[in-house]
Structures are given as structure tokens and as C-alpha cells.
Protein backbone atom coordinates (compact mmCIF):
# COMPACT_ATOMS: atom_id res chain seq x y z
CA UNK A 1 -7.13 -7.86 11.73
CA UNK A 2 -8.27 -7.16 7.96
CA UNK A 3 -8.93 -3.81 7.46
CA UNK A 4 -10.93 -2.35 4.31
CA UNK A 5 -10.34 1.31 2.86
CA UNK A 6 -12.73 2.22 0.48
CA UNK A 7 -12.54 5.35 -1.66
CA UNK A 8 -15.82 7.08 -2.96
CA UNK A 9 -17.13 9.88 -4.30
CA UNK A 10 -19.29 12.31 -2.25
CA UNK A 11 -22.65 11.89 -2.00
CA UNK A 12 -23.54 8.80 -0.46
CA UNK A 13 -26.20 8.57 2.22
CA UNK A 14 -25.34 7.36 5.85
CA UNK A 15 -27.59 4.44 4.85
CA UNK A 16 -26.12 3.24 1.76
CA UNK A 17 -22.59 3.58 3.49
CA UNK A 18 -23.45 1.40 6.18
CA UNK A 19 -25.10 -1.18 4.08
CA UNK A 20 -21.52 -0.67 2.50
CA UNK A 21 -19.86 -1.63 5.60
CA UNK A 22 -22.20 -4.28 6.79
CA UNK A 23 -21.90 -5.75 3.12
CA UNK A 24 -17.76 -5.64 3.17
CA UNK A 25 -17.67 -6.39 6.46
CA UNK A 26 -19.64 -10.26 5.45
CA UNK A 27 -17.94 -10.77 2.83
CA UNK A 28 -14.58 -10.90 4.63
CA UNK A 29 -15.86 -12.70 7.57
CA UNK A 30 -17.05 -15.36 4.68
CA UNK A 31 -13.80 -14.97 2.83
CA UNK A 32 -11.39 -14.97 5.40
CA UNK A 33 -13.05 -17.14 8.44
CA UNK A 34 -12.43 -13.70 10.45
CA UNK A 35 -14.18 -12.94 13.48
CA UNK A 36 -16.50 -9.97 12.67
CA UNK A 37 -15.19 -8.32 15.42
CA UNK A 38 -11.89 -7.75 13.80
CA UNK A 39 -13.25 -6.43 10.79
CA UNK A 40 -12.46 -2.79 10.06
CA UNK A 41 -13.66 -0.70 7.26
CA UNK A 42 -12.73 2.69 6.69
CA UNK A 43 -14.38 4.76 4.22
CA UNK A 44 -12.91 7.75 2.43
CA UNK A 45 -15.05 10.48 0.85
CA UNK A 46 -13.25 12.26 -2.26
CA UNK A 47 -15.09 15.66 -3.77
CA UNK A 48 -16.22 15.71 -7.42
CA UNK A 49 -13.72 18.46 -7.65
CA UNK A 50 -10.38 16.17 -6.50
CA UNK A 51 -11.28 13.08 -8.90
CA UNK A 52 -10.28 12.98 -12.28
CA UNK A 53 -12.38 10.94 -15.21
CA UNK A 54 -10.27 11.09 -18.55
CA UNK A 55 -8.85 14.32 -18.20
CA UNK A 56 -11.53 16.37 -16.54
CA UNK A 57 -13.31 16.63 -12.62
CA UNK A 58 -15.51 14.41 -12.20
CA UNK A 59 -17.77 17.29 -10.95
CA UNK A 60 -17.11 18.55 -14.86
CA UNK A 61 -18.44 15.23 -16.18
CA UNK A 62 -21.59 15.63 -13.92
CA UNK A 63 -20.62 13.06 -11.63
């Protein structure tokens, strides 16, 4: 069963993470000849303030 975890930044719409998911989810049925069903994805949302961009938040680099 492949399973995906994806890390992002906050902010993300519901639609643009499940175009995510449908998109990652395709490209390992394609890559992998795995039935879709077994596909997992998992995303994980990180705050602007707990990612780091050359030495500052990324919430301090207006990200």
C-alpha cells in the first residue's frame, strides 16, 4: 500500500489540496501499477511560524 506524506505550509484551500491528492494519488497509480484504492496520501499542515527559510520564520519572510 504506497502511502504519500506531504508537508506544506498553511494556507492552502480544501480545493487545491484535493487536486493535490487526486494529482499524487495518479501519479502513483501510473508509476507504480497500484490499484487506486490502495493509495494513501496524508497531508501535513506546518504554520509560517514553525518553518524556517535561511535563518528566519517563514511567517518573517512573508511567506
Amino acid at each position: 500500500m504506497p502511502i504519500m506524506q506531504i508537508h506544506l505550509i498553511e494556507g492552502r484551500s480544501e480545493e487545491q489540496k484535493a487536486r493535490l491528492i487526486e494529482g499524487l494519488t495518479r501519479a502513483a497509480v501510473d508509476a507504480l501499477d497500484a490499484p487506486v484504492e490502495s493509495i494513501r496520501v496524508i497531508i501535513s499542515e506546518v504554520p509560517n511560524t514553525d518553518f524556517g527559510i535561511a535563518g528566519q520564520t517563514a511567517k518573517q519572510r512573508g511567506r
